[in-house]
PDB file of N, CA and C in Angstrom:
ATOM      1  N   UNK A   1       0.841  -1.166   0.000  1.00  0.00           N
ATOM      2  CA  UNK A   1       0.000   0.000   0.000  1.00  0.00           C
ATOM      3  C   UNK A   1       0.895   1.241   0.000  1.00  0.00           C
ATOM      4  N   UNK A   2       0.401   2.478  -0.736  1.00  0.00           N
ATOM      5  CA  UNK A   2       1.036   3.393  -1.076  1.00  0.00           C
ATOM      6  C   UNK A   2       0.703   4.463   0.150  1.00  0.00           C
ATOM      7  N   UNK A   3       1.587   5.296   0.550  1.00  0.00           N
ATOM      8  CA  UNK A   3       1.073   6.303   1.173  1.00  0.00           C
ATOM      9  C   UNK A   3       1.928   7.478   1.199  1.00  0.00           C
ATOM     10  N   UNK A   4       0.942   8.809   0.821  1.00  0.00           N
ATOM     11  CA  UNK A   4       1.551   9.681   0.332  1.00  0.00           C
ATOM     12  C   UNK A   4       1.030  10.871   1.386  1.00  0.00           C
ATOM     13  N   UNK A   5       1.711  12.227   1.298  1.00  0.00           N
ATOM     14  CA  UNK A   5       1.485  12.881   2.148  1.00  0.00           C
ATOM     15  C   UNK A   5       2.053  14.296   1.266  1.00  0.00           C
ATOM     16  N   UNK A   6       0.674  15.071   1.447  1.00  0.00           N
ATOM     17  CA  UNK A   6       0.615  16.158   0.319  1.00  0.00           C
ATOM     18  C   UNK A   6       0.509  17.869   1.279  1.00  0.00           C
ATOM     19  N   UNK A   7       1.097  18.571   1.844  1.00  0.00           N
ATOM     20  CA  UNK A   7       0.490  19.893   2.432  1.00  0.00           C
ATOM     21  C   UNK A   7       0.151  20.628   1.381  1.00  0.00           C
ATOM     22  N   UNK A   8      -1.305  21.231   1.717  1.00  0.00           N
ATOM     23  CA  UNK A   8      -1.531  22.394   1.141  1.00  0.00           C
ATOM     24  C   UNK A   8      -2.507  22.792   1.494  1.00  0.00           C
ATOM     25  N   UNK A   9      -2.627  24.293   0.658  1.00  0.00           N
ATOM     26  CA  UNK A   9      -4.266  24.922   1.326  1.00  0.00           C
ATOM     27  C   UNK A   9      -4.981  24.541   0.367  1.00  0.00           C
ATOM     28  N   UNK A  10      -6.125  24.299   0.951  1.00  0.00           N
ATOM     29  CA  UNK A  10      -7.144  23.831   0.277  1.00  0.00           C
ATOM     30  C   UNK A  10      -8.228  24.407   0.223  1.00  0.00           C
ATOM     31  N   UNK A  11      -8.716  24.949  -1.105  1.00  0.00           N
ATOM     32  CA  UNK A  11     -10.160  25.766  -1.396  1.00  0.00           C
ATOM     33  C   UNK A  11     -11.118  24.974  -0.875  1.00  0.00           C
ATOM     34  N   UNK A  12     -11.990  26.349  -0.382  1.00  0.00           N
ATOM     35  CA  UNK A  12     -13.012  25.667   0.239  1.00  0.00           C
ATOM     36  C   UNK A  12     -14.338  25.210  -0.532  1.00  0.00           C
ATOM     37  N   UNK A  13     -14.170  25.295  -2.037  1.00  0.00           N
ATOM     38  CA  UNK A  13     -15.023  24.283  -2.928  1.00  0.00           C
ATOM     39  C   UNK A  13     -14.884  23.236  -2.806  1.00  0.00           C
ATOM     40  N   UNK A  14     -13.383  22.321  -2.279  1.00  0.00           N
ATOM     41  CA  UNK A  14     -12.949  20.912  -2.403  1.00  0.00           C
ATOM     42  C   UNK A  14     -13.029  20.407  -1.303  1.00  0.00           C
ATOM     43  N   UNK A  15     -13.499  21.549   0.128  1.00  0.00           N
ATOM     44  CA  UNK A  15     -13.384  21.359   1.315  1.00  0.00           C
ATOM     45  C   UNK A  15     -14.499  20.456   1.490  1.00  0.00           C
ATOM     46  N   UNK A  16     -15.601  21.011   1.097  1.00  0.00           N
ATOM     47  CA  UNK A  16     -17.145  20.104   1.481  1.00  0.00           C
ATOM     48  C   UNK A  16     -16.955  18.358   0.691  1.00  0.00           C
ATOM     49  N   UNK A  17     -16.648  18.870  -0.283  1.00  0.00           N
ATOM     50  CA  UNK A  17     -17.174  17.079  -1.037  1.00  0.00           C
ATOM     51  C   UNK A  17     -16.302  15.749  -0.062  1.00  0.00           C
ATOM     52  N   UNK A  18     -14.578  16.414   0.173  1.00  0.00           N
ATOM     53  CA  UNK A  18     -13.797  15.444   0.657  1.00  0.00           C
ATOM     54  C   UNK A  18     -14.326  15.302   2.229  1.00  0.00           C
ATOM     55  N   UNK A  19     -14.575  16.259   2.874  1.00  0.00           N
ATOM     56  CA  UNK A  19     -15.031  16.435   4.594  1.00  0.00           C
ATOM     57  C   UNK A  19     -16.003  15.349   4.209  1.00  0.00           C
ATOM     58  N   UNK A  20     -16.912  15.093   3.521  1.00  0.00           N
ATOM     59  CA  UNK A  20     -18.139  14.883   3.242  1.00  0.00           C
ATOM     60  C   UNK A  20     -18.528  13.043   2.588  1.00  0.00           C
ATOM     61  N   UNK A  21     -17.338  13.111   2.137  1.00  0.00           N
ATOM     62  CA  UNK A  21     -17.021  11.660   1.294  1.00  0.00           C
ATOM     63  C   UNK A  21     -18.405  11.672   0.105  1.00  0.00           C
ATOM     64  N   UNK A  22     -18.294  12.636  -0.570  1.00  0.00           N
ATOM     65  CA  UNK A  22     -19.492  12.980  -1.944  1.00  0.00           C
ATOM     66  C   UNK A  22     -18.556  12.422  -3.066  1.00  0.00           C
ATOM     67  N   UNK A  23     -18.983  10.799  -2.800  1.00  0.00           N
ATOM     68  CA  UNK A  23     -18.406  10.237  -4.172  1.00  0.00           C
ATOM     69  C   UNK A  23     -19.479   9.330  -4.791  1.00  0.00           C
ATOM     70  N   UNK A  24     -19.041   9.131  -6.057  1.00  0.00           N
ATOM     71  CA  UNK A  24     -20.393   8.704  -7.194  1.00  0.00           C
ATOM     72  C   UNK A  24     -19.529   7.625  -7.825  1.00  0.00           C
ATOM     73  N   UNK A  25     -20.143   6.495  -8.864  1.00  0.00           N
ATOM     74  CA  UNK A  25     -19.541   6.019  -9.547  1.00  0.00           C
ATOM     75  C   UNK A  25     -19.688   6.521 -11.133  1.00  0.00           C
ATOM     76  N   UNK A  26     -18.808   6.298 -11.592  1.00  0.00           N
ATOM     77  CA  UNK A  26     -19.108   7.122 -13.322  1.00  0.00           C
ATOM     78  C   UNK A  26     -18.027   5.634 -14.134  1.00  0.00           C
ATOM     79  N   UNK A  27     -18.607   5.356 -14.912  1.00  0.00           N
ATOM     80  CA  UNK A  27     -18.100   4.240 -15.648  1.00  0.00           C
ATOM     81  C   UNK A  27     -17.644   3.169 -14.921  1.00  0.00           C
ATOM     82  N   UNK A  28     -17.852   2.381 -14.144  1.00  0.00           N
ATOM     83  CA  UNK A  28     -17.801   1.351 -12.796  1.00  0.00           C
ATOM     84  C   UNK A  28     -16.464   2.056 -12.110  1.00  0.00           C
ATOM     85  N   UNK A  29     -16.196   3.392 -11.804  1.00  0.00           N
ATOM     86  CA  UNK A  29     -14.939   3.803 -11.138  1.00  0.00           C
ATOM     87  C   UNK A  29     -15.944   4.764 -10.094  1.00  0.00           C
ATOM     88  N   UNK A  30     -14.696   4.849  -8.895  1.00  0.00           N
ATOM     89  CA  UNK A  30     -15.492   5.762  -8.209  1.00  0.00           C
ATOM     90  C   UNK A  30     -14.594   7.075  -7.499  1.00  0.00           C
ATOM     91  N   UNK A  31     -15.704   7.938  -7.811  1.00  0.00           N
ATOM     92  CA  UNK A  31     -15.681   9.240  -8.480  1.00  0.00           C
ATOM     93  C   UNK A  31     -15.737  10.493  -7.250  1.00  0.00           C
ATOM     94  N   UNK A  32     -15.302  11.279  -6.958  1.00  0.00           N
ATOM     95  CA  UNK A  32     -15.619  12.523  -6.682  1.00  0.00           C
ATOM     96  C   UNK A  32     -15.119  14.114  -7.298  1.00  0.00           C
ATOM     97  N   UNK A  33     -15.818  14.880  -7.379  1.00  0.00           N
ATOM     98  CA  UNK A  33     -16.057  15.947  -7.670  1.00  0.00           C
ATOM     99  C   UNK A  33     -15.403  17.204  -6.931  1.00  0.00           C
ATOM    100  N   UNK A  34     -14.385  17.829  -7.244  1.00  0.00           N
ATOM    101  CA  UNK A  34     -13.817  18.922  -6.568  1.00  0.00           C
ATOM    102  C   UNK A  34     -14.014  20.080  -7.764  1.00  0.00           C
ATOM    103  N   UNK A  35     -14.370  20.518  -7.159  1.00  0.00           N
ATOM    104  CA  UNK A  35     -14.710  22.111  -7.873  1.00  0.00           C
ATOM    105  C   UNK A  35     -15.254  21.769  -9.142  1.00  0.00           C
ATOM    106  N   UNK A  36     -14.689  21.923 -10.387  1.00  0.00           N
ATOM    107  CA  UNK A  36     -15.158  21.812 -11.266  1.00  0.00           C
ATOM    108  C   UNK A  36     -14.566  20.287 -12.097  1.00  0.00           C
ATOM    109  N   UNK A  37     -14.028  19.635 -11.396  1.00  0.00           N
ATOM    110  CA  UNK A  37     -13.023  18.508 -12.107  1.00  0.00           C
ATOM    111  C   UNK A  37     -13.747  17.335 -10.964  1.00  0.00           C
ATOM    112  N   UNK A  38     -13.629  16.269 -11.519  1.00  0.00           N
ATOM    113  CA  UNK A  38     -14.441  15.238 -11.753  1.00  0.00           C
ATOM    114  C   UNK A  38     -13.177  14.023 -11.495  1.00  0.00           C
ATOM    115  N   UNK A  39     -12.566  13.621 -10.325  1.00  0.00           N
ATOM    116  CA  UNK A  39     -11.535  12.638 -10.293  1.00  0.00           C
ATOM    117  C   UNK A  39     -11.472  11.372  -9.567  1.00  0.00           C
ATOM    118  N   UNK A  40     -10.914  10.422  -9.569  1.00  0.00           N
ATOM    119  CA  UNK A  40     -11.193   9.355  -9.413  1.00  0.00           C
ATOM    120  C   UNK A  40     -10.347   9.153  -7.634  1.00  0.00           C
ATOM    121  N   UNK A  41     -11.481   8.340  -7.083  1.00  0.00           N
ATOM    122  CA  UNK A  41     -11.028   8.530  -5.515  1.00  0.00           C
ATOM    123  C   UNK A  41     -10.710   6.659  -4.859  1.00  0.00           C
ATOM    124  N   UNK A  42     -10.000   6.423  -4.362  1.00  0.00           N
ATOM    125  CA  UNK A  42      -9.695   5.795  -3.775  1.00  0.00           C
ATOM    126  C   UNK A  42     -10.484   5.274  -2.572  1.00  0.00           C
ATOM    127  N   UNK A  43     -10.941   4.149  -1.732  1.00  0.00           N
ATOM    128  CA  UNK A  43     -11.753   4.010  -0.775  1.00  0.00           C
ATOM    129  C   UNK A  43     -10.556   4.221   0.472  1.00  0.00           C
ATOM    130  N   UNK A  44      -9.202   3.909   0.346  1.00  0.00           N
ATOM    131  CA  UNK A  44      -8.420   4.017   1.553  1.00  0.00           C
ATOM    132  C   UNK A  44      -8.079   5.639   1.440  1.00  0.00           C
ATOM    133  N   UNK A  45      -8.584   6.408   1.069  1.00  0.00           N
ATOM    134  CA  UNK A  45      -7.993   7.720   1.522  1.00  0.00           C
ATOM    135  C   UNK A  45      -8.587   8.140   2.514  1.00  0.00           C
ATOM    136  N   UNK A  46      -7.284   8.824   3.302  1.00  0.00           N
ATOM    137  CA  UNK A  46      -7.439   9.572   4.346  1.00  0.00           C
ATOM    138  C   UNK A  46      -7.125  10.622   4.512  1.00  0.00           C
ATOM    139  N   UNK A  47      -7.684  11.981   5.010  1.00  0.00           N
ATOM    140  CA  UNK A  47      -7.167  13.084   5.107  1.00  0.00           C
ATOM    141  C   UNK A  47      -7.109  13.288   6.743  1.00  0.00           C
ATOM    142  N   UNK A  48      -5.920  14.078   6.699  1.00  0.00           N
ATOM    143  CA  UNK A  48      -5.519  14.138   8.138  1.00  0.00           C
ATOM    144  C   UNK A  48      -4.909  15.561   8.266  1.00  0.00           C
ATOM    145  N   UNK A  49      -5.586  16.431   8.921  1.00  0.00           N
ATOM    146  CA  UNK A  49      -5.519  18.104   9.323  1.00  0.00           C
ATOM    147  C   UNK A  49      -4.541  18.408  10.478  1.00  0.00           C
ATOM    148  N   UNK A  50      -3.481  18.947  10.635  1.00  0.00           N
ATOM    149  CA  UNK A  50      -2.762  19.693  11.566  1.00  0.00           C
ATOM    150  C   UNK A  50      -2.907  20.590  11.610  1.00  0.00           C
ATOM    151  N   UNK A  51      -2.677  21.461  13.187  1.00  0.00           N
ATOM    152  CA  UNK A  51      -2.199  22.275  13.552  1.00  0.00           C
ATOM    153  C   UNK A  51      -1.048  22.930  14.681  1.00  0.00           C
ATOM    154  N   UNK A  52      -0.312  23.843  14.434  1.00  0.00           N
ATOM    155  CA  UNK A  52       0.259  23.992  15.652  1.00  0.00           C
ATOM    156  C   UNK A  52      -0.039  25.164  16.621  1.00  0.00           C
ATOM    157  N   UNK A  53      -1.603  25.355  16.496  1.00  0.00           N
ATOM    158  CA  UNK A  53      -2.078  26.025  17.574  1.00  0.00           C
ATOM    159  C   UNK A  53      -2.568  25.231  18.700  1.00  0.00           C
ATOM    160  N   UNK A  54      -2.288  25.981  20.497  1.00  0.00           N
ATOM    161  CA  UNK A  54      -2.099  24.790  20.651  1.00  0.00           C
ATOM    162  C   UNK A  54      -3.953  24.788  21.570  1.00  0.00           C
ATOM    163  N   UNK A  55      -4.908  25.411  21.135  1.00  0.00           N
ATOM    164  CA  UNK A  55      -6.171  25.114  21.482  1.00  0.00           C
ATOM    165  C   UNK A  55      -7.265  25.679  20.413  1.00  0.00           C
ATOM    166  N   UNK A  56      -7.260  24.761  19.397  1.00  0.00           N
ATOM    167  CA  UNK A  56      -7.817  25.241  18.627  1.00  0.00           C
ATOM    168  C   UNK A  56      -9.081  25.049  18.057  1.00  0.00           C
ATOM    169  N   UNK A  57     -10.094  26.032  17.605  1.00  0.00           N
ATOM    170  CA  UNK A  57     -11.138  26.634  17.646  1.00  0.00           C
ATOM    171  C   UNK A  57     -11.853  26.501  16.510  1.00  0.00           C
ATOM    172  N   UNK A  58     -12.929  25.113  15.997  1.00  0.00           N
ATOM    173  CA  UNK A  58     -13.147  25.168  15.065  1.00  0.00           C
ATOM    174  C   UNK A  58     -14.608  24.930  14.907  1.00  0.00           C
ATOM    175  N   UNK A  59     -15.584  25.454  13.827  1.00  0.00           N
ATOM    176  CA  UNK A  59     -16.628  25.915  13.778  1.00  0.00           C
ATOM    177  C   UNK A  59     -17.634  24.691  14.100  1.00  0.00           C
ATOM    178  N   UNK A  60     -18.908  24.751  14.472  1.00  0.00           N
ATOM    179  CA  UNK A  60     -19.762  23.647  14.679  1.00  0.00           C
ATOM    180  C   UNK A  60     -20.060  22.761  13.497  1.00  0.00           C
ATOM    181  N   UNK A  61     -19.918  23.820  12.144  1.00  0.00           N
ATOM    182  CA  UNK A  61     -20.196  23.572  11.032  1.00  0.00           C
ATOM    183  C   UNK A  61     -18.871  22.291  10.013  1.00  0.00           C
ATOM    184  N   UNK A  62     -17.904  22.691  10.410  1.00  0.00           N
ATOM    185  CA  UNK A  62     -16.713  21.514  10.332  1.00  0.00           C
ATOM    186  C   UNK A  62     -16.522  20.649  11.528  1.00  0.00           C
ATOM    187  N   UNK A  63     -17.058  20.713  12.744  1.00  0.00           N
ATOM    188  CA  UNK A  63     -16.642  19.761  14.353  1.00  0.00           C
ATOM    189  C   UNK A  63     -17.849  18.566  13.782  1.00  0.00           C
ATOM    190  N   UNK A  64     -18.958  19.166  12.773  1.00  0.00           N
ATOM    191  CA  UNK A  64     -19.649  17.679  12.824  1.00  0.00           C
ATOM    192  C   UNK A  64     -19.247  16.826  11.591  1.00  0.00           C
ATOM    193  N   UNK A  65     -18.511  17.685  10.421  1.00  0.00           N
ATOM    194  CA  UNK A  65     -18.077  16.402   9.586  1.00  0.00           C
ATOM    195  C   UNK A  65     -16.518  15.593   9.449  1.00  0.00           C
ATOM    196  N   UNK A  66     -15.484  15.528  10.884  1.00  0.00           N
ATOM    197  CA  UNK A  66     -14.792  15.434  11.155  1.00  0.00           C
ATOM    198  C   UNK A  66     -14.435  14.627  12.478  1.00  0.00           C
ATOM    199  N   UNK A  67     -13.320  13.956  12.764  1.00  0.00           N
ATOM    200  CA  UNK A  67     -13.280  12.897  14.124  1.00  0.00           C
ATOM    201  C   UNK A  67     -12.411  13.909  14.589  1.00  0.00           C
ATOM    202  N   UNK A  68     -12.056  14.948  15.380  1.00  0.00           N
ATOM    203  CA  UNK A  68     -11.329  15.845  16.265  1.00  0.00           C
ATOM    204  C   UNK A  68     -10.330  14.714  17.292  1.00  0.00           C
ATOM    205  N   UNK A  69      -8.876  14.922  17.519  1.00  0.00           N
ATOM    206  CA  UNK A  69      -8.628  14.536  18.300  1.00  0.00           C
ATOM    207  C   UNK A  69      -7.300  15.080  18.742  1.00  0.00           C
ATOM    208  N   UNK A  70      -7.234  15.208  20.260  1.00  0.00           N
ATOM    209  CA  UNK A  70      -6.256  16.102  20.549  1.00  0.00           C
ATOM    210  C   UNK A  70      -5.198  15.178  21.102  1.00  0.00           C
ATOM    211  N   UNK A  71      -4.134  15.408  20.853  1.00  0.00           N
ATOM    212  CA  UNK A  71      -3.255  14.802  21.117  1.00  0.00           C
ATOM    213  C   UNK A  71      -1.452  15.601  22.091  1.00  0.00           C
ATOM    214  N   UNK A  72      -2.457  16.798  22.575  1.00  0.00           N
ATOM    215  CA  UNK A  72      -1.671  17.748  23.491  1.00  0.00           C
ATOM    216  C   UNK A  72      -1.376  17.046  24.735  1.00  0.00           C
ATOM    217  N   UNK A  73      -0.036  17.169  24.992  1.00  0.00           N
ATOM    218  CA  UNK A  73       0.625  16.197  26.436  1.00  0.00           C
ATOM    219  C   UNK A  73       0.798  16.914  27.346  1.00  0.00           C
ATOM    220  N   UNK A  74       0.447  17.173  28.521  1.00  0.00           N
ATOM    221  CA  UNK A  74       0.922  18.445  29.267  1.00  0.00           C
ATOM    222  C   UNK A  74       1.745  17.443  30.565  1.00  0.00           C
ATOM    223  N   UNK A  75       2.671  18.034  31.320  1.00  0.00           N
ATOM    224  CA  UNK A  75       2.949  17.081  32.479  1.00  0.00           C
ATOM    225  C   UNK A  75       2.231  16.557  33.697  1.00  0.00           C
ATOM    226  N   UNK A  76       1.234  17.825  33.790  1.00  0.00           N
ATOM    227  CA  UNK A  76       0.032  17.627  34.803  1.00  0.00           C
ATOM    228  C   UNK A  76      -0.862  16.474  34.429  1.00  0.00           C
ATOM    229  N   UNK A  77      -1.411  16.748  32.890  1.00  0.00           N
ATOM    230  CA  UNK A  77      -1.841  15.412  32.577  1.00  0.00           C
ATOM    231  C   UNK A  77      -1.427  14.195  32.773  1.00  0.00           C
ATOM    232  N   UNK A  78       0.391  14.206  32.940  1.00  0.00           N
ATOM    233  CA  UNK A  78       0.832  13.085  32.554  1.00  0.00           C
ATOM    234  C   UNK A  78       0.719  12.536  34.284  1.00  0.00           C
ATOM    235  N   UNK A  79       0.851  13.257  35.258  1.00  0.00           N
ATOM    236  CA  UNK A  79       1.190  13.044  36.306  1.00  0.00           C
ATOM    237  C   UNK A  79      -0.282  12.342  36.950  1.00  0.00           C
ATOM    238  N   UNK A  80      -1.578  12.706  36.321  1.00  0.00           N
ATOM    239  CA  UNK A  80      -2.950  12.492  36.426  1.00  0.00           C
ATOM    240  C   UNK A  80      -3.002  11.375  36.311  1.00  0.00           C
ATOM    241  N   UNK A  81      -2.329  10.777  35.170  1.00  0.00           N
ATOM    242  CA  UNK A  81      -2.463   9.517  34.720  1.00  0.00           C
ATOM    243  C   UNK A  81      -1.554   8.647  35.638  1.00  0.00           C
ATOM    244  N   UNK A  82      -0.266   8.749  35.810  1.00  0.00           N
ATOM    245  CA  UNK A  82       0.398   7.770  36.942  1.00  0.00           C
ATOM    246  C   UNK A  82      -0.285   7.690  37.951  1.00  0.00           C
ATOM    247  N   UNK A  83      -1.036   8.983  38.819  1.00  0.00           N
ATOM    248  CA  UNK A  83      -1.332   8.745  40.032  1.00  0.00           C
ATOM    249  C   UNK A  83      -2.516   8.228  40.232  1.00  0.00           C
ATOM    250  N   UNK A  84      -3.255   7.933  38.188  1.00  0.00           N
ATOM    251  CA  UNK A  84      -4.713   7.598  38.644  1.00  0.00           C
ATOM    252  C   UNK A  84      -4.003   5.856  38.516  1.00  0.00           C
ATOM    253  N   UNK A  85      -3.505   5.316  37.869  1.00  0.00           N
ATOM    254  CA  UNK A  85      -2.735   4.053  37.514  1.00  0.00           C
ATOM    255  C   UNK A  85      -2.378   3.657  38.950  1.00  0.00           C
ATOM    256  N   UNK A  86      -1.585   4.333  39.564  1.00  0.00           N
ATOM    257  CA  UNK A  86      -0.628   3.866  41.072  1.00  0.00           C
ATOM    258  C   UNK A  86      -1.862   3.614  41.641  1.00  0.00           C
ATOM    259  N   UNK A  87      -2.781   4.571  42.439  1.00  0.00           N
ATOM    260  CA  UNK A  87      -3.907   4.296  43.072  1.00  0.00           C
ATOM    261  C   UNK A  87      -5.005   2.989  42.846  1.00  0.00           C
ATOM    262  N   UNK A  88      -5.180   3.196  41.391  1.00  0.00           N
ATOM    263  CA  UNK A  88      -5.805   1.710  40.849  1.00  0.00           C
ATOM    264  C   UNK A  88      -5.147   0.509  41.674  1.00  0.00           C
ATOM    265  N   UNK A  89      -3.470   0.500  41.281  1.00  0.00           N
ATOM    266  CA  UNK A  89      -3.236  -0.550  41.280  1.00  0.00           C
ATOM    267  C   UNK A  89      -2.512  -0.654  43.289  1.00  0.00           C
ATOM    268  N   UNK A  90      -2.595   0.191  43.676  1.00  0.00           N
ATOM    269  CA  UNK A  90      -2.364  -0.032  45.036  1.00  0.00           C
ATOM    270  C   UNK A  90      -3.494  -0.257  45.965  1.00  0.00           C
ATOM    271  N   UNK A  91      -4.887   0.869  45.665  1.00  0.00           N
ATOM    272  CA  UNK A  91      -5.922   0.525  46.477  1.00  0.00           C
ATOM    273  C   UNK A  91      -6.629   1.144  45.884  1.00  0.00           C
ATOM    274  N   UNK A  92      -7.772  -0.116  45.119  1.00  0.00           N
ATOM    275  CA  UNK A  92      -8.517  -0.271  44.038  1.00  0.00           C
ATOM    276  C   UNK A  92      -9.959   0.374  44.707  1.00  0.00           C
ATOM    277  N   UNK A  93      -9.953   0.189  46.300  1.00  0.00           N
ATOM    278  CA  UNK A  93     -11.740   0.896  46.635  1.00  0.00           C
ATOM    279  C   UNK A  93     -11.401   1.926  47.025  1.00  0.00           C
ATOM    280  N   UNK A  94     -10.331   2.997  47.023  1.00  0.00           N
ATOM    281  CA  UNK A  94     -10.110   4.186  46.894  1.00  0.00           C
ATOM    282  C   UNK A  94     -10.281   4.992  45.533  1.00  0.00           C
ATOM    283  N   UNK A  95     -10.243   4.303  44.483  1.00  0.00           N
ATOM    284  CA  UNK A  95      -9.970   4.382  43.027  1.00  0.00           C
ATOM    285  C   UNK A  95     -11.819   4.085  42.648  1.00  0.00           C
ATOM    286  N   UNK A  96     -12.522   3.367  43.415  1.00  0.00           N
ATOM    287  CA  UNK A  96     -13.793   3.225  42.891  1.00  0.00           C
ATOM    288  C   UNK A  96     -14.223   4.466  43.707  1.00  0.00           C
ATOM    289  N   UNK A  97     -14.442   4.450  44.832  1.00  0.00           N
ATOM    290  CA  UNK A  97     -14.592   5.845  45.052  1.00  0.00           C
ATOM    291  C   UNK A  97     -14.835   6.827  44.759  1.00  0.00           C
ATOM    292  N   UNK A  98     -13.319   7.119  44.120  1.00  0.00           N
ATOM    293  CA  UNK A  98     -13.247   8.658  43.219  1.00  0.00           C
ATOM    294  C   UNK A  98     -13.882   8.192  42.288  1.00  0.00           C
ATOM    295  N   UNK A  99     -14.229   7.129  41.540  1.00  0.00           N
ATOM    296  CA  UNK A  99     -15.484   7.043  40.178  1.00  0.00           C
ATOM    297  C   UNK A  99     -16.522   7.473  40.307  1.00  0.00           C
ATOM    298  N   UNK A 100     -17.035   6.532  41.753  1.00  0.00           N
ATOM    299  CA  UNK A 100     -18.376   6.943  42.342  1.00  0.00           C
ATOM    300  C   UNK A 100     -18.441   8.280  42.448  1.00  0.00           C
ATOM    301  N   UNK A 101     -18.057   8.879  42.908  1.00  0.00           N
ATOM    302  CA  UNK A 101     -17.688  10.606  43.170  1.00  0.00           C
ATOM    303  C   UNK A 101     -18.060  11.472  41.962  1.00  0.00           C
ATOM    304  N   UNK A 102     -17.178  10.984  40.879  1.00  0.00           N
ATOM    305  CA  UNK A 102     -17.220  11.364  39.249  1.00  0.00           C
ATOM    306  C   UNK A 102     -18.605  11.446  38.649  1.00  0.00           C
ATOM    307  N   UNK A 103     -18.933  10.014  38.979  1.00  0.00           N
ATOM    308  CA  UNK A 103     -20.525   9.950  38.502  1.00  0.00           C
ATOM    309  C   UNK A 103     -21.378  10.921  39.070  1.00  0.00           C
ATOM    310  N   UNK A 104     -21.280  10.868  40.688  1.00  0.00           N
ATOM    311  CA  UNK A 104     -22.721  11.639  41.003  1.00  0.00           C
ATOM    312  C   UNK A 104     -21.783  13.653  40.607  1.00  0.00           C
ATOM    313  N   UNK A 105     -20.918  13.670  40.177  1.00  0.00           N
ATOM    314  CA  UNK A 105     -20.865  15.157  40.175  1.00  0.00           C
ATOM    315  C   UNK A 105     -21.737  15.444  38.609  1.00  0.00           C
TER     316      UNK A 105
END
């Protein structure tokens, strides 16, 4: 399998069909439509969006045709996670607890 990796900006005519997966078949091939050109699409494509802002702010109108996922590490986080792990694994009805706790807040 091939995999390629392309940056660029992208008009927002080509933005909707690909966000959108608006593909057709045209002569048993299958097809989508960017702007005015008519090209042949692949079922394994994936598009994958960066940024390096580091909380970023994007419209309701793109958050619903998209899987968002943040992948920001902070040390506090990281420290959240050992001490929720240590606690689990040292004393597990202290650890249900704080669930129980979680739930009713």
């Amino acid at each position: 399998m091939t995999r390629a990796v392309l940056r660029v900006s992208v008009c927002p005519c080509v933005q909707e069909p690909i966000l959108l997966k608006q593909t057709f078949k045209s002569a048993g091939t299958l097809c989508i439509k960017l702007g005015d050109n008519i090209v042949e699409y692949d079922d394994a494509f994936r598009l994958y969006i960066t940024t390096k802002l580091p909380n970023p702010h994007y419209l309701p109108e793109v958050s619903v045709k998209v899987s968002l996922l943040n992948f920001m590490i902070t040390v506090d986080g990281l420290t959240d996670q050992l001490l929720d792990m240590a606690v689990s694994h040292e004393k597990p009805a202290l650890q249900e607890q704080k669930n129980l706790l979680i739930v009713q807040v």
